[in-house]
N, C-alpha and C. Protein backbone atom coordinates (compact mmCIF):
# COMPACT_ATOMS: atom_id res chain seq x y z
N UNK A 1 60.38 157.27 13.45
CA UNK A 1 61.39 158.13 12.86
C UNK A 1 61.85 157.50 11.55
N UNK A 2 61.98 158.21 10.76
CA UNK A 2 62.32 157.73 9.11
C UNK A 2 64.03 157.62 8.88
N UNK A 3 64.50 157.19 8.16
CA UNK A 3 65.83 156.67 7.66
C UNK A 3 66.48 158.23 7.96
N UNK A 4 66.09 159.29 7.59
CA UNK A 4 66.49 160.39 7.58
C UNK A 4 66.38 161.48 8.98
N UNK A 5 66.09 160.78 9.66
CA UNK A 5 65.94 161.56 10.82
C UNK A 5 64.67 162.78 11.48
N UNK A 6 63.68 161.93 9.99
CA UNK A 6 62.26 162.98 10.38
C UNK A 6 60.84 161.94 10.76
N UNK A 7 59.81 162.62 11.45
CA UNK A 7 58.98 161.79 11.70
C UNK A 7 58.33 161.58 10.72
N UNK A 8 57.70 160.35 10.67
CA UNK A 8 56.43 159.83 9.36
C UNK A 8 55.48 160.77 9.04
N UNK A 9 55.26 161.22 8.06
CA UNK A 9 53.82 161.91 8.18
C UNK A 9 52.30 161.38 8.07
N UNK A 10 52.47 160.21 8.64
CA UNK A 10 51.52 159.75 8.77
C UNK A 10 50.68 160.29 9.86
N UNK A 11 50.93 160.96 10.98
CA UNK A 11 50.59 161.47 11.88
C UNK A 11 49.84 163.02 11.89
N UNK A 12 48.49 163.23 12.45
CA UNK A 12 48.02 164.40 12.10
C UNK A 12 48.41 165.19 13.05
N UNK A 13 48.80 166.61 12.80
CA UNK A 13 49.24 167.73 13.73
C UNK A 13 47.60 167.88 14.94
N UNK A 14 48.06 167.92 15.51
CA UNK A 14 46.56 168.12 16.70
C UNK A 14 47.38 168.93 17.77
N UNK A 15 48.50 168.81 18.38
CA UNK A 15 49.32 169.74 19.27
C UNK A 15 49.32 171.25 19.22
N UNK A 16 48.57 172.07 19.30
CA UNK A 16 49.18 173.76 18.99
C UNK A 16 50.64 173.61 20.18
N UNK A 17 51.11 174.57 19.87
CA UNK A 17 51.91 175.22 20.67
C UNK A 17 52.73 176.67 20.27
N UNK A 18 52.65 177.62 21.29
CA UNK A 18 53.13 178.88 20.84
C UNK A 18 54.32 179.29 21.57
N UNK A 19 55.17 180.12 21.18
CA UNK A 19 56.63 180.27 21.66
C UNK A 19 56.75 181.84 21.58
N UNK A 20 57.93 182.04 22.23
CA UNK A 20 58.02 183.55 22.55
C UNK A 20 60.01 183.14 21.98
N UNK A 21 60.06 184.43 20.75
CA UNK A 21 61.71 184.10 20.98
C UNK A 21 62.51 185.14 20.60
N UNK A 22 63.69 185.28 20.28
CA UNK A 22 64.35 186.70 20.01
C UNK A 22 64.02 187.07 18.74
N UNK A 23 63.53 188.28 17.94
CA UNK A 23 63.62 188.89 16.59
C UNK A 23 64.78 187.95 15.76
N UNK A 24 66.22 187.36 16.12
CA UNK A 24 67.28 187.11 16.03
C UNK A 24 66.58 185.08 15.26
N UNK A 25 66.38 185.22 16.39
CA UNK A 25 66.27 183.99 16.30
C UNK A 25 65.04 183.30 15.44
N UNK A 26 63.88 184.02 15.21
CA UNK A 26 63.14 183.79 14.80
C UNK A 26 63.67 183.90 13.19
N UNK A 27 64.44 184.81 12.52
CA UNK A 27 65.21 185.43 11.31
C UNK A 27 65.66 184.21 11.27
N UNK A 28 66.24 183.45 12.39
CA UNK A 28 67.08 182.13 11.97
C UNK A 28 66.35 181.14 11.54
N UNK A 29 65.33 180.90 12.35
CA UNK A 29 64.53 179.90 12.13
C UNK A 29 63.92 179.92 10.85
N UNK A 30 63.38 181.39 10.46
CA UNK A 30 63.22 181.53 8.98
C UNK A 30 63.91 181.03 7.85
N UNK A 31 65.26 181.42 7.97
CA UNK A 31 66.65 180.70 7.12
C UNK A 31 66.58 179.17 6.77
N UNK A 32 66.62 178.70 8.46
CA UNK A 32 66.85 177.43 7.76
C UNK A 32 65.24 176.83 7.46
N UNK A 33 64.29 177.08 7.86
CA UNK A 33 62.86 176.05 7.28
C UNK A 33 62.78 176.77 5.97
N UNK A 34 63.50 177.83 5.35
CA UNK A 34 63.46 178.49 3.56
C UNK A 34 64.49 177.09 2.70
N UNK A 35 65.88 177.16 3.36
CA UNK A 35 66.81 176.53 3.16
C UNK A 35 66.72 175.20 2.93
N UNK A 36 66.16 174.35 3.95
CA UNK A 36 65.21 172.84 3.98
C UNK A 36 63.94 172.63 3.17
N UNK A 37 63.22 174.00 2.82
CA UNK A 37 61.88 173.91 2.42
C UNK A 37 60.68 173.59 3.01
N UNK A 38 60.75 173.93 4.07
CA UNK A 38 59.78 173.38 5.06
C UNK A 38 59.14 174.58 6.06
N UNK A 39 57.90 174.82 6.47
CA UNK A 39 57.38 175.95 7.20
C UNK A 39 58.21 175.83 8.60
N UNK A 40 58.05 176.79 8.89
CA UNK A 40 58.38 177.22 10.16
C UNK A 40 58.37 176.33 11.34
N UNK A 41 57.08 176.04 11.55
CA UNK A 41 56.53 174.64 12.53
C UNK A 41 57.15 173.64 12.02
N UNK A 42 57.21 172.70 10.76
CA UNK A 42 57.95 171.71 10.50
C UNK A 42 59.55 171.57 10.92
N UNK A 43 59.94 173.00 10.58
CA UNK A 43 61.62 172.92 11.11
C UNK A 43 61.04 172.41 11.91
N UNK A 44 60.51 173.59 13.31
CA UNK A 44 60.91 172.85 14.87
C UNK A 44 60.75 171.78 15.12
N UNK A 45 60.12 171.03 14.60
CA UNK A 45 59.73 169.71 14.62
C UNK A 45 60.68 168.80 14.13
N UNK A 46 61.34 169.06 13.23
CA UNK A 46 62.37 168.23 12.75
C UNK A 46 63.66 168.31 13.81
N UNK A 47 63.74 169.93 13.64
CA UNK A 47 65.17 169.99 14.73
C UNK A 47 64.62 169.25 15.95
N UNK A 48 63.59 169.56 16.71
CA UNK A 48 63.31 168.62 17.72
C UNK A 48 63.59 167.10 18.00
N UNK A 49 63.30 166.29 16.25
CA UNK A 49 63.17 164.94 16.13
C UNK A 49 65.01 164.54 16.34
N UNK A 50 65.22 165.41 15.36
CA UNK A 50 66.91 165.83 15.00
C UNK A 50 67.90 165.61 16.48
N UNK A 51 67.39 166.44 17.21
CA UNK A 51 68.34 166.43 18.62
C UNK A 51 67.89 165.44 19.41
N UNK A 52 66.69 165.45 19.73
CA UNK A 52 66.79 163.96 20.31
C UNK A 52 67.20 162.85 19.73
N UNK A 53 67.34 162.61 18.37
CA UNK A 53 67.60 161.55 18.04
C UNK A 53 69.29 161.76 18.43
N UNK A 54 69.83 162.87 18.10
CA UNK A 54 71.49 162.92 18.28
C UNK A 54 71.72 162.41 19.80
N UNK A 55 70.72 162.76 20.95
CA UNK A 55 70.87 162.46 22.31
C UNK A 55 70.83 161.30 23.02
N UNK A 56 69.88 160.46 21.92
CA UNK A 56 69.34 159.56 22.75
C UNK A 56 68.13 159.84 23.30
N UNK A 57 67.83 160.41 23.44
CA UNK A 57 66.14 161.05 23.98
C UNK A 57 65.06 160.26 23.37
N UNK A 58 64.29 159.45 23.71
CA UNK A 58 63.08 159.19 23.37
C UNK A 58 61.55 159.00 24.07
N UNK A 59 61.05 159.15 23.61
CA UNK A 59 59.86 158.72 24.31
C UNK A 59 59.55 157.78 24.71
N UNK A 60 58.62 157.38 26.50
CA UNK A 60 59.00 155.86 27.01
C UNK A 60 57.66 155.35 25.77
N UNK A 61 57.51 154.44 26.15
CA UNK A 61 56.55 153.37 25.34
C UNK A 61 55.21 153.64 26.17
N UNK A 62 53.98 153.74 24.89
CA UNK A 62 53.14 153.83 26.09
C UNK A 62 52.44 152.34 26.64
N UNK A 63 51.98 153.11 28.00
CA UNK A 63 51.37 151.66 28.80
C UNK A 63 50.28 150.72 27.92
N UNK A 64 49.61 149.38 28.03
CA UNK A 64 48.65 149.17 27.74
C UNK A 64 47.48 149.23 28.20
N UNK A 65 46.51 149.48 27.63
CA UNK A 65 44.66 149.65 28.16
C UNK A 65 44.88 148.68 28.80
N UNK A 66 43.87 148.54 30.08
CA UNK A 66 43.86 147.71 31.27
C UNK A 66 42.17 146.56 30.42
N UNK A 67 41.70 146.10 30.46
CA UNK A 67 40.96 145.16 29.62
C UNK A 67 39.38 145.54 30.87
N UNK A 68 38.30 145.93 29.68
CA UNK A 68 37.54 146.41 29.91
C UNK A 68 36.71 145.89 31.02
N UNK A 69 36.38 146.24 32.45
CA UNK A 69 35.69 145.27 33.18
C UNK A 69 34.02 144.49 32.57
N UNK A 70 33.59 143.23 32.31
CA UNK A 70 32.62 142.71 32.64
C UNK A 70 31.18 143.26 33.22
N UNK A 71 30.55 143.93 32.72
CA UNK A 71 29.10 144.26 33.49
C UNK A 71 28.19 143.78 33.60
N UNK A 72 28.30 142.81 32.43
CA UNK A 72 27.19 142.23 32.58
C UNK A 72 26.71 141.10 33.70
N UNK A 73 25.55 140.77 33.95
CA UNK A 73 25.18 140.37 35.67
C UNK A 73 24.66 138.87 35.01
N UNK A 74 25.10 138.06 35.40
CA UNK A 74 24.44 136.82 35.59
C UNK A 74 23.43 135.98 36.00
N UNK A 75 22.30 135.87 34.70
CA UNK A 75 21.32 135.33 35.48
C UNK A 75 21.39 134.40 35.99
């Protein structure tokens, strides 16, 4: 998360995801990613980063790779 409360863009989008929402709301969502300058998908993404960060919400850490077993056979 950056000084400002958005993720790095170092990261490539690979996630689709599609949403179902009110005519209302979608008008909103329009507003503010015009307002910020940012597409549609980026808002949600920000507001997403945005509220969890206000919550406390984060993601756990991920586990580490377990270390590759040995196959090879001993002469």
């Amino acid at each position: 998360m950056n000084d400002n409360g958005t993720a790095p863009m170092t990261q490539p989008k690979s996630a689709l995801m599609s949403l179902r929402m009110t005519p209302e709301g979608k008008a909103l969502l329009a507003l503010c990613a015009e307002r910020e300058h940012r597409s549609m998908a980026s808002m949600v993404e920000h507001m997403v980063h945005t509220y969890a960060a206000h919550e406390g919400i984060a993601l756990p850490a991920p586990k580490a790779a377990k270390p590759a077993k040995n196959t090879t056979k001993k002469l």
